[in-house]
Structures are given as structure tokens and as C-alpha cells.
N, C-alpha and C. Protein backbone atom coordinates (compact mmCIF):
# COMPACT_ATOMS: atom_id res chain seq x y z
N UNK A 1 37.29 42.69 -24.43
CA UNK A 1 36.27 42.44 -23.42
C UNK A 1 34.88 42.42 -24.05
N UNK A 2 34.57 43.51 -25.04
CA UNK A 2 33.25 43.55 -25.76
C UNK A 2 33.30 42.22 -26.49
N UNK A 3 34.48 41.83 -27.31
CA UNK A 3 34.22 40.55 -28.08
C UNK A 3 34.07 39.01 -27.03
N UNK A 4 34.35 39.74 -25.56
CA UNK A 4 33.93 38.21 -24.62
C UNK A 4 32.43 38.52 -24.56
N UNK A 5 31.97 39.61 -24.11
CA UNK A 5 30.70 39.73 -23.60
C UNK A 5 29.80 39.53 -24.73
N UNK A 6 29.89 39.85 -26.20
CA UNK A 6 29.22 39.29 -26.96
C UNK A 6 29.17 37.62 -27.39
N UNK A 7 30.05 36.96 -27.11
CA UNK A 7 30.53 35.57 -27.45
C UNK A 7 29.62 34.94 -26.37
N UNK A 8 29.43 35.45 -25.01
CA UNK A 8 29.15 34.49 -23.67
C UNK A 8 27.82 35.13 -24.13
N UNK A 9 27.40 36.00 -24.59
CA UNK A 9 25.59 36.50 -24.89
C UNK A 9 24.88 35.60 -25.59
N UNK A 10 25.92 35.21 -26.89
CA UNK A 10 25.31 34.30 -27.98
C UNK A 10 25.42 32.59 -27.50
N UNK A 11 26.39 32.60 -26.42
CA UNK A 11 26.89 31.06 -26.05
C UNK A 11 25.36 30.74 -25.61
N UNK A 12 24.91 31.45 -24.19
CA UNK A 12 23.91 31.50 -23.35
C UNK A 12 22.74 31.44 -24.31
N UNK A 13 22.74 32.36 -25.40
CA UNK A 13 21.09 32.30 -26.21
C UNK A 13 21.25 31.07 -27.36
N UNK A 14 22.47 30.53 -27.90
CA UNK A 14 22.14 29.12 -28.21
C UNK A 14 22.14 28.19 -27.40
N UNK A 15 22.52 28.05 -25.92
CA UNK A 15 22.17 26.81 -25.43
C UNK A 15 20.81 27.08 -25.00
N UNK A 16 19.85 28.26 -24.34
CA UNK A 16 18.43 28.12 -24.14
C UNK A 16 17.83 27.59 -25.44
N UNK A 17 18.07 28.05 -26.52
CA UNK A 17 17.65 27.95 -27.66
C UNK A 17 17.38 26.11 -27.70
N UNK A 18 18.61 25.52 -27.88
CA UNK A 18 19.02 23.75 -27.50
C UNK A 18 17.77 23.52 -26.33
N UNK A 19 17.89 23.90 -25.06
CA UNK A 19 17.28 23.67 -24.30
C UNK A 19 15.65 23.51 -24.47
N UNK A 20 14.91 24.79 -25.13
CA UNK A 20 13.87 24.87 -25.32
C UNK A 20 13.13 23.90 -26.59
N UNK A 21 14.23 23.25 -27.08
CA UNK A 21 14.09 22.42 -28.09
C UNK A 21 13.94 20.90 -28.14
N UNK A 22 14.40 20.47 -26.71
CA UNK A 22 14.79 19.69 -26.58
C UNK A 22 13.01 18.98 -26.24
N UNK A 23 12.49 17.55 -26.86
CA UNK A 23 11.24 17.25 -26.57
C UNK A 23 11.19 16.69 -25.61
N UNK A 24 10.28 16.75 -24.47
CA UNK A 24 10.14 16.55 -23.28
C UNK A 24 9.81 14.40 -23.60
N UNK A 25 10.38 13.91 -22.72
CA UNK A 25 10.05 12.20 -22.22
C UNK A 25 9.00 11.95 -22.88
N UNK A 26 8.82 11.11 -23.83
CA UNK A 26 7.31 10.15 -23.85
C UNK A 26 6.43 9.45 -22.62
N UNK A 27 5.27 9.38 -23.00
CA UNK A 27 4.82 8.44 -22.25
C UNK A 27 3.04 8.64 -22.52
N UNK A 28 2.18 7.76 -22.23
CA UNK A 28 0.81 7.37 -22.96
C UNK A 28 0.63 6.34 -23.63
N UNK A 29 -0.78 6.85 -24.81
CA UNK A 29 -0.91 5.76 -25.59
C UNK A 29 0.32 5.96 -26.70
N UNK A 30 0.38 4.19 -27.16
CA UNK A 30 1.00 4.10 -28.63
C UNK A 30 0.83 5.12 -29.75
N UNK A 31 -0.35 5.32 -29.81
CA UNK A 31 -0.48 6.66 -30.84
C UNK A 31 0.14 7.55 -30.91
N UNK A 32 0.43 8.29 -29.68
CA UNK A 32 1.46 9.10 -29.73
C UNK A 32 2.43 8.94 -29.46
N UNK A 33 3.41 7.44 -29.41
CA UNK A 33 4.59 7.29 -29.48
C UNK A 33 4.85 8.16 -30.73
N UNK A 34 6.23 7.36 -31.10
CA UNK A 34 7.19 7.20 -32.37
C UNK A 34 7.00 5.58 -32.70
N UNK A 35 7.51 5.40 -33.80
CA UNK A 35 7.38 4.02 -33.95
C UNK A 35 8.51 2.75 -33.76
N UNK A 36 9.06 3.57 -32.92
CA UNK A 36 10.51 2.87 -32.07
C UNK A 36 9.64 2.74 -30.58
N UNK A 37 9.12 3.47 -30.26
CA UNK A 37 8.61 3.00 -28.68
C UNK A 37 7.36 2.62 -28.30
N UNK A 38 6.29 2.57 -29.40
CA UNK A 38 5.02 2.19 -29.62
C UNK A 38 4.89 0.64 -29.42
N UNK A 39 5.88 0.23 -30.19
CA UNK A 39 5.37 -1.50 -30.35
C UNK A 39 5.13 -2.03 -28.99
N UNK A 40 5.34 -2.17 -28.33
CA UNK A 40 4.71 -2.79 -27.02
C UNK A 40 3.77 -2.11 -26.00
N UNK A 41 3.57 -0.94 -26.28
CA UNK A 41 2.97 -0.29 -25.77
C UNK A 41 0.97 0.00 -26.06
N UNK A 42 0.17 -0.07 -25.08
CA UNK A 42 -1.25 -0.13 -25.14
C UNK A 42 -1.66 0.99 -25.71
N UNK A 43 -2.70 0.35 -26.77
CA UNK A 43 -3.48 1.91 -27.10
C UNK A 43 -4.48 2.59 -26.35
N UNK A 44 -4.53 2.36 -24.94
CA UNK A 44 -5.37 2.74 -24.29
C UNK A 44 -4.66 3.54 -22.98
N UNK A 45 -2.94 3.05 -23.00
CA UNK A 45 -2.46 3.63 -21.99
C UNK A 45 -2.20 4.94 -21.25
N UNK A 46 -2.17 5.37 -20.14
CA UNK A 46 -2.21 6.17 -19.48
C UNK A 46 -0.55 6.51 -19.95
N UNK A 47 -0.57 7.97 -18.90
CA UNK A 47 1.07 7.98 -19.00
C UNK A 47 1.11 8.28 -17.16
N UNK A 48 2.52 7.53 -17.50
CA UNK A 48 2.64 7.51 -15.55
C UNK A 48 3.86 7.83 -15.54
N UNK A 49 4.27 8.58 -14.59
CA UNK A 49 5.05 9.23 -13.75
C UNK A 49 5.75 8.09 -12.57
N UNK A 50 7.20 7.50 -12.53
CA UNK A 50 7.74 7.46 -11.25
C UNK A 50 8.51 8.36 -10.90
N UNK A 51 8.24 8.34 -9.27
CA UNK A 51 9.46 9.45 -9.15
C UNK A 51 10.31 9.39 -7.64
N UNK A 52 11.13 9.54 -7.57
CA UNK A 52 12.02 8.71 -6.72
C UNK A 52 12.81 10.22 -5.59
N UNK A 53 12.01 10.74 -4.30
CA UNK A 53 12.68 11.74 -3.57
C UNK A 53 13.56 11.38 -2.57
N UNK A 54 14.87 11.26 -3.14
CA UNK A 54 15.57 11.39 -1.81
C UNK A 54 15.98 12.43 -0.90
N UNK A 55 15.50 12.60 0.25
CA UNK A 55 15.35 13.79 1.18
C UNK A 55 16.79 13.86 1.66
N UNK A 56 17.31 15.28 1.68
CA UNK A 56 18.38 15.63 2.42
C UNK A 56 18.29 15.34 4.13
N UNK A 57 19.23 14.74 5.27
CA UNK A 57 18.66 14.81 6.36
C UNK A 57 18.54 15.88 7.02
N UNK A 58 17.44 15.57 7.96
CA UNK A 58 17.37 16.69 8.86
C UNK A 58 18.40 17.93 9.43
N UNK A 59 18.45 18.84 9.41
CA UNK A 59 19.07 19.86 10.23
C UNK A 59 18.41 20.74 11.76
N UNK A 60 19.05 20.18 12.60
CA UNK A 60 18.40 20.71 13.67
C UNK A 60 17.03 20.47 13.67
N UNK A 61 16.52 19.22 13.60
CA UNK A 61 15.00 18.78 13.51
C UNK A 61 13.89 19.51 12.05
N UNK A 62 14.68 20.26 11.36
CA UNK A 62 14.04 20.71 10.45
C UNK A 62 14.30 19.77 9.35
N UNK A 63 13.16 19.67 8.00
CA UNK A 63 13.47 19.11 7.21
C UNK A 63 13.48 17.32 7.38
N UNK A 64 14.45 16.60 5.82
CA UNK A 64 14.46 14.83 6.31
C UNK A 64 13.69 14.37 6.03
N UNK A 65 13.31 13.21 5.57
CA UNK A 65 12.52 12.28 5.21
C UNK A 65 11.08 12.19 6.07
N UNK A 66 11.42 12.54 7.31
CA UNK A 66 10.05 12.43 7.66
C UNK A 66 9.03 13.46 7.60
N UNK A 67 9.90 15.03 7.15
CA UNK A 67 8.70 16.37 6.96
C UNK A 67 8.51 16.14 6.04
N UNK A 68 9.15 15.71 4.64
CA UNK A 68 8.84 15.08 3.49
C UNK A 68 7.49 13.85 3.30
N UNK A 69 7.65 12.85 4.22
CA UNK A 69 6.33 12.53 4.49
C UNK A 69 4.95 13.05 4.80
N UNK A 70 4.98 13.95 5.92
CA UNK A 70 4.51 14.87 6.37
C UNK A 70 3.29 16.14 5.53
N UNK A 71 4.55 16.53 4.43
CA UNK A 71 3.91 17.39 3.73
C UNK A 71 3.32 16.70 2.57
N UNK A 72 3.43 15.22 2.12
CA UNK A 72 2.83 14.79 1.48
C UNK A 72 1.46 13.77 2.32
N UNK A 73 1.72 13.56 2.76
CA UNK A 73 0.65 12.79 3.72
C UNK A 73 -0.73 14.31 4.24
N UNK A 74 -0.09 15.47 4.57
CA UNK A 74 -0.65 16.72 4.10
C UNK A 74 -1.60 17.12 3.45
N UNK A 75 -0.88 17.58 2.18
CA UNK A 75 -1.58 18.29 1.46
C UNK A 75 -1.24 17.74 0.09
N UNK A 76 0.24 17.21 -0.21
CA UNK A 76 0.37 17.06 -1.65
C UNK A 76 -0.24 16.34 -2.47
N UNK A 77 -0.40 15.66 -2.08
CA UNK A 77 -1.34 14.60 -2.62
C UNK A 77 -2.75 15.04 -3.06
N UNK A 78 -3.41 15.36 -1.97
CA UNK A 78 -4.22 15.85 -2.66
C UNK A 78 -4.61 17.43 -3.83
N UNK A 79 -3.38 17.95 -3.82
CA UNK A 79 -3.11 19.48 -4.58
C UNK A 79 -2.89 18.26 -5.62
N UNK A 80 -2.18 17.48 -5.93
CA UNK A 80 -1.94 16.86 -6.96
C UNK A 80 -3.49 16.29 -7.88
N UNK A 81 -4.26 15.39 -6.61
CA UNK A 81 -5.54 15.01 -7.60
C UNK A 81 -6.45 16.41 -7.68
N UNK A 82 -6.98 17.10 -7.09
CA UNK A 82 -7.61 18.22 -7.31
C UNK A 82 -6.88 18.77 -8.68
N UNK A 83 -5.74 18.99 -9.28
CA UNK A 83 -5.21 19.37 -10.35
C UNK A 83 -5.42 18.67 -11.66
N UNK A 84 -5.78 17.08 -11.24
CA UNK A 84 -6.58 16.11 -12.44
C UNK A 84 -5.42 15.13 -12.22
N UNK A 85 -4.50 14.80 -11.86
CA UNK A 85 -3.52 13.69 -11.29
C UNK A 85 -3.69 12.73 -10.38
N UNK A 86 -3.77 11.48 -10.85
CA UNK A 86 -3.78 10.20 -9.86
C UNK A 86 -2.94 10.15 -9.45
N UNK A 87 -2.93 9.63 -7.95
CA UNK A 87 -1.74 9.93 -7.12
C UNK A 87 -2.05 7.90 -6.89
N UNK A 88 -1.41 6.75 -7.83
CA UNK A 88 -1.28 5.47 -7.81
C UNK A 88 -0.85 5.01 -6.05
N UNK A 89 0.22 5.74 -5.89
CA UNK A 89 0.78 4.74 -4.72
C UNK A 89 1.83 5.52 -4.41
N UNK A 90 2.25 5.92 -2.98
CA UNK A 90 3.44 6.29 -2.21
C UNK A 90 4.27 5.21 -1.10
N UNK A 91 5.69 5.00 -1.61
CA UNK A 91 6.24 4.37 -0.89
C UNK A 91 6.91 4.99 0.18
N UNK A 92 7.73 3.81 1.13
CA UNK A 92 8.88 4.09 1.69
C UNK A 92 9.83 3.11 1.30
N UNK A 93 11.23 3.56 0.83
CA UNK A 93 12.15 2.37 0.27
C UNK A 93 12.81 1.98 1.44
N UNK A 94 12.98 0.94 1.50
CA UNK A 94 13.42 0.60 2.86
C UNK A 94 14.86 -0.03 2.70
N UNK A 95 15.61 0.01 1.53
CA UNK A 95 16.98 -0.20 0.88
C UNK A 95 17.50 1.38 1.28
N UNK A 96 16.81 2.09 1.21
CA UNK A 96 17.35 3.78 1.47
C UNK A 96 16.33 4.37 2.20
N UNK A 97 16.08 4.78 3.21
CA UNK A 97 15.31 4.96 4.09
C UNK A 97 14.86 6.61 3.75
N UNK A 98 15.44 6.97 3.23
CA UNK A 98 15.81 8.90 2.93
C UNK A 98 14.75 8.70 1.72
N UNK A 99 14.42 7.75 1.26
CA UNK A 99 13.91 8.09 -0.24
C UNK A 99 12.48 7.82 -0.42
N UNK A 100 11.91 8.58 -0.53
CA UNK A 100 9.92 8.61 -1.04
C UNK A 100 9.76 8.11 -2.19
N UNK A 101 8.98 7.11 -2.48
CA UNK A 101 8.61 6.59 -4.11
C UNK A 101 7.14 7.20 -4.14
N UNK A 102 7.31 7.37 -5.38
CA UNK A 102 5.55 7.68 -5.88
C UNK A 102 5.25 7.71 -6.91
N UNK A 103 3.82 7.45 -7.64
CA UNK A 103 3.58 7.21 -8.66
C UNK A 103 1.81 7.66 -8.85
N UNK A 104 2.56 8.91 -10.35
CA UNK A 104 1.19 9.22 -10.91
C UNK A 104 1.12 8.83 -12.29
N UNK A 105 0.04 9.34 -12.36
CA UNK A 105 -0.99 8.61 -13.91
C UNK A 105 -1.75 10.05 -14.16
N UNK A 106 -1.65 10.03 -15.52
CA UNK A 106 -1.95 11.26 -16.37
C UNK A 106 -2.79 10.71 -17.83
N UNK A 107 -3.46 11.56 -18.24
CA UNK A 107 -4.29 10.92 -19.46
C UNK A 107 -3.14 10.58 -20.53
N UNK A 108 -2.53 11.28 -20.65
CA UNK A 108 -1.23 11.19 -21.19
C UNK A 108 -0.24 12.68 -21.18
N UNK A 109 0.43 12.38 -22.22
CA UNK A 109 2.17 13.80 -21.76
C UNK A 109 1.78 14.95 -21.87
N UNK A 110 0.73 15.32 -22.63
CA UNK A 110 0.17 16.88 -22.66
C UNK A 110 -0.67 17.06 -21.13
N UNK A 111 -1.66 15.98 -20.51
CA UNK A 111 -1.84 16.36 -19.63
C UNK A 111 -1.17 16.40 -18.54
N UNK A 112 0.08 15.39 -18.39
CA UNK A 112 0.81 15.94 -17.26
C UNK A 112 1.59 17.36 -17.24
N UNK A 113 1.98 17.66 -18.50
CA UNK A 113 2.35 18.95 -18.54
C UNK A 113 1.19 20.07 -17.83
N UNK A 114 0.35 19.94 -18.43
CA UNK A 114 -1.41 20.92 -17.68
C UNK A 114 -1.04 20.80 -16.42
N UNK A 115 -1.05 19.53 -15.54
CA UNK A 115 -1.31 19.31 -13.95
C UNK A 115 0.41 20.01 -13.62
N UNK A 116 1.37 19.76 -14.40
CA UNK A 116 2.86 20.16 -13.17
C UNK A 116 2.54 21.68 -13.66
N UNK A 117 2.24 22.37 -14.52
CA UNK A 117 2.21 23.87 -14.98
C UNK A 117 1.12 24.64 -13.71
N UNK A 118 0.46 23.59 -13.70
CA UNK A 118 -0.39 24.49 -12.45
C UNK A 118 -0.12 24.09 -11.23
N UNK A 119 0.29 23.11 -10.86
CA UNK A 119 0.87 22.85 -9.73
C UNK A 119 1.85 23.98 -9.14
N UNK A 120 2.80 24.32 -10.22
CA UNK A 120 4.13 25.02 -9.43
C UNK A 120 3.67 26.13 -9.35
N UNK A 121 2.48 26.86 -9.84
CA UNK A 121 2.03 28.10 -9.13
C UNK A 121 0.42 28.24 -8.62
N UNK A 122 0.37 26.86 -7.80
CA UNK A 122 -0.60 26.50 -7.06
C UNK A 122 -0.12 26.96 -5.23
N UNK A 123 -1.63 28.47 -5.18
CA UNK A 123 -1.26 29.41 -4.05
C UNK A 123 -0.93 28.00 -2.90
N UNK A 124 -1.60 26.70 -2.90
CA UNK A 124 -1.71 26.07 -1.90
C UNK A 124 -0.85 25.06 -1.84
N UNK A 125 0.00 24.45 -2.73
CA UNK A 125 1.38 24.06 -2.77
C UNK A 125 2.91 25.25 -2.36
N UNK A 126 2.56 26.20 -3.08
CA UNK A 126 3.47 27.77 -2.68
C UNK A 126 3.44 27.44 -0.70
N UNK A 127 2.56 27.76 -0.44
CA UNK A 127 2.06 27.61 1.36
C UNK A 127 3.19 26.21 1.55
N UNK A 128 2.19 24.89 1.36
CA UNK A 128 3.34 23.88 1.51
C UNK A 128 4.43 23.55 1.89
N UNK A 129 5.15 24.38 0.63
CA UNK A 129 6.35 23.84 0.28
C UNK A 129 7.39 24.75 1.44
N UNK A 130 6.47 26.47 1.88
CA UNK A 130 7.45 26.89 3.02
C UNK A 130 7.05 26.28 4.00
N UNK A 131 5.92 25.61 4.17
CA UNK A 131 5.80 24.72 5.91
C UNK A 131 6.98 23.90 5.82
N UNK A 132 6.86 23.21 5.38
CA UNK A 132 7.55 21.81 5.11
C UNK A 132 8.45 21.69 3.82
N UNK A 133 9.70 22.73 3.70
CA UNK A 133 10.66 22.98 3.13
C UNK A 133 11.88 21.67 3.47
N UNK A 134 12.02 20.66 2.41
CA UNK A 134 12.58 19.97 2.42
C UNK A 134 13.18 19.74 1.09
N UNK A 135 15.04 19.88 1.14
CA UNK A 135 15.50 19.58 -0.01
C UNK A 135 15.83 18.18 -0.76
N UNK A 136 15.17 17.86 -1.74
CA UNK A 136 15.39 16.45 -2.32
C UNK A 136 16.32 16.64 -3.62
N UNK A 137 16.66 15.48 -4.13
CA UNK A 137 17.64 14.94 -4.97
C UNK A 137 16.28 14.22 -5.46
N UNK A 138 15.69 14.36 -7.07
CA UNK A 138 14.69 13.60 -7.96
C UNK A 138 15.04 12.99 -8.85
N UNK A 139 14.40 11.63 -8.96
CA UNK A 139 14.78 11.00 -9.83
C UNK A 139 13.21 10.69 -10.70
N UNK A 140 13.23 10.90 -11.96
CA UNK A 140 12.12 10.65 -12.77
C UNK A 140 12.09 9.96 -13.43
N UNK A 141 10.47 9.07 -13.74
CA UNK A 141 10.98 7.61 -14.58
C UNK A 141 9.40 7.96 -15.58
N UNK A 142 9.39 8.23 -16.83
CA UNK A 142 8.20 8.32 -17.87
C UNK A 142 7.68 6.99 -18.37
N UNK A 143 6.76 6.51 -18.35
CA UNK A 143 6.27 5.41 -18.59
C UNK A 143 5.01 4.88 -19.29
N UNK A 144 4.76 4.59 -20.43
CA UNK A 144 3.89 3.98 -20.76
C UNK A 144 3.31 2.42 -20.53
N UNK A 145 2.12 1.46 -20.55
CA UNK A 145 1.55 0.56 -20.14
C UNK A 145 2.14 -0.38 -21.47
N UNK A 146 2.39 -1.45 -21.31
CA UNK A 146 2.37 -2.68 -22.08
C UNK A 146 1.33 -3.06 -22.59
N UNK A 147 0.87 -3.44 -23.96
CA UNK A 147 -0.21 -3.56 -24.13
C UNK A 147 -1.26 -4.79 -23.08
N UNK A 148 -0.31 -5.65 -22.49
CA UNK A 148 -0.82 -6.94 -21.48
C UNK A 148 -0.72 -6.30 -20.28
N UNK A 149 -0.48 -5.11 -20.26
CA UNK A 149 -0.61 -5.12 -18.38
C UNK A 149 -2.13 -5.02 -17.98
N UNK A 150 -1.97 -5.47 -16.58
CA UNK A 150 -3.53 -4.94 -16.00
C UNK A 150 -3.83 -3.68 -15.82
N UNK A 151 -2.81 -2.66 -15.47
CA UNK A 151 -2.62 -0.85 -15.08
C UNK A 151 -2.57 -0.53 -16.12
N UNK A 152 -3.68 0.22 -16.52
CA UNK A 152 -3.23 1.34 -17.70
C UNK A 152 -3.97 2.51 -17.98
């Protein structure tokens, strides 16, 4: 039993170990690519964020796509730019009706890290998130600008 409980101790502290290692998504200028994902990419670009919420439905009028609206139409949005985050554009997908699109812009990957680090223990997102407690399924998309786009 001691030789399980030591085996599952060390299993657990090399996979955090893996975990904490692992380098977070690119996205920005070319400069700080690699030189596999740079070449098309602007040296002036931003780094942007898609991100794709599909809302669990409602239960007994609680929750669902539309308190999910709600609390972003709210407050999130703006907890987001007050934090230094452009908040580009919020959809509704209308192929999946459950699902919120949105899209931010960051100076680049160190500063989105700054804006989500203070976000998740932002007293006025904390408030938020129990008004308007809604469980989503996220999908995240990291993105840098083409050197020809007009957005960057």
C-alpha cells in the first residue's frame, strides 16, 4: 500500500511538473513567434483571442444562453477593458443558438496573461459570475494578424 501511495505521489508531481511546462499558445507580433509561425505574420500585430461559449440550457429559468448574454452585456465586458483588453466584437451564432462568440485583442501573450490573471480575482467579476452563474463548454482560438490584414 505504501509502495502505491508513493508511486500515485510521484505520478501526480510529474504530471504537474509536464503541466507547468507546457508553453502557453502563441499569438502577437512575429518577433515573438518561432520561426515556423512568424512568416506570415505582422510585425506590428496584436494578439487576439477567439473564444467560442457554449451555454448549458437553462434550468428552471436559471442560467442558458440568454443570462450568459446578460452578464456580458452587464458587466463583462467592460471588467474586461478596464483590465487593458479590447473587447473587438460579440456574437450570436445562429448555426447554434447556445453559443456566444467573442473576440479580444491584447498587446500581445504576456499581456493577455496580465489581463486573465487579474480578471479571475477581479472582486467585480467574483460578484458577476454568482449573479449570473452560467455553465459553458469553451472553445479558444490564439491568433496572430497576417502581415496584409487591415486588424492588427
Amino acid at each position: 500500500m505504501r509502495k502505491l501511495f508513493i508511486t500515485f505521489v510521484l505520478g501526480i508531481s510529474f504530471s504537474c511538473s509536464l503541466f507547468a511546462a507546457e508553453t502557453p499558445p502563441p499569438c502577437g507580433p512575429s518577433g515573438q513567434l518561432s520561426a515556423d509561425l512568424s512568416g506570415n505574420v505582422a510585425s506590428d500585430s496584436r494578439c487576439f483571442e477567439l473564444r467560442m461559449y457554449t451555454a448549458a440550457p437553462a434550468v428552471d429559468g436559471k442560467g442558458g444562453i440568454d443570462t450568459l448574454h446578460q452578464r456580458f452585456r452587464e458587466a463583462e465586458i467592460a471588467i474586461f477593458e478596464r483590465l487593458g483588453a479590447e473587447v473587438l466584437a460579440v456574437w450570436q451564432r445562429l448555426d447554434d443558438p447556445n453559443t456566444l462568440v467573442w473576440m479580444l485583442a491584447y498587446r500581445d501573450r504576456a499581456h493577455r496573461e496580465e489581463v486573465w490573471t487579474a480578471f479571475r480575482t477581479d472582486a467585480e467579476w467574483v460578484a458577476l459570475r454568482e449573479k449570473y452563474n452560467v455553465p459553458v463548454t469553451a472553445n479558444t482560438f490564439m491568433m496572430s494578424a497576417s502581415d496584409y490584414s487591415h486588424l492588427k
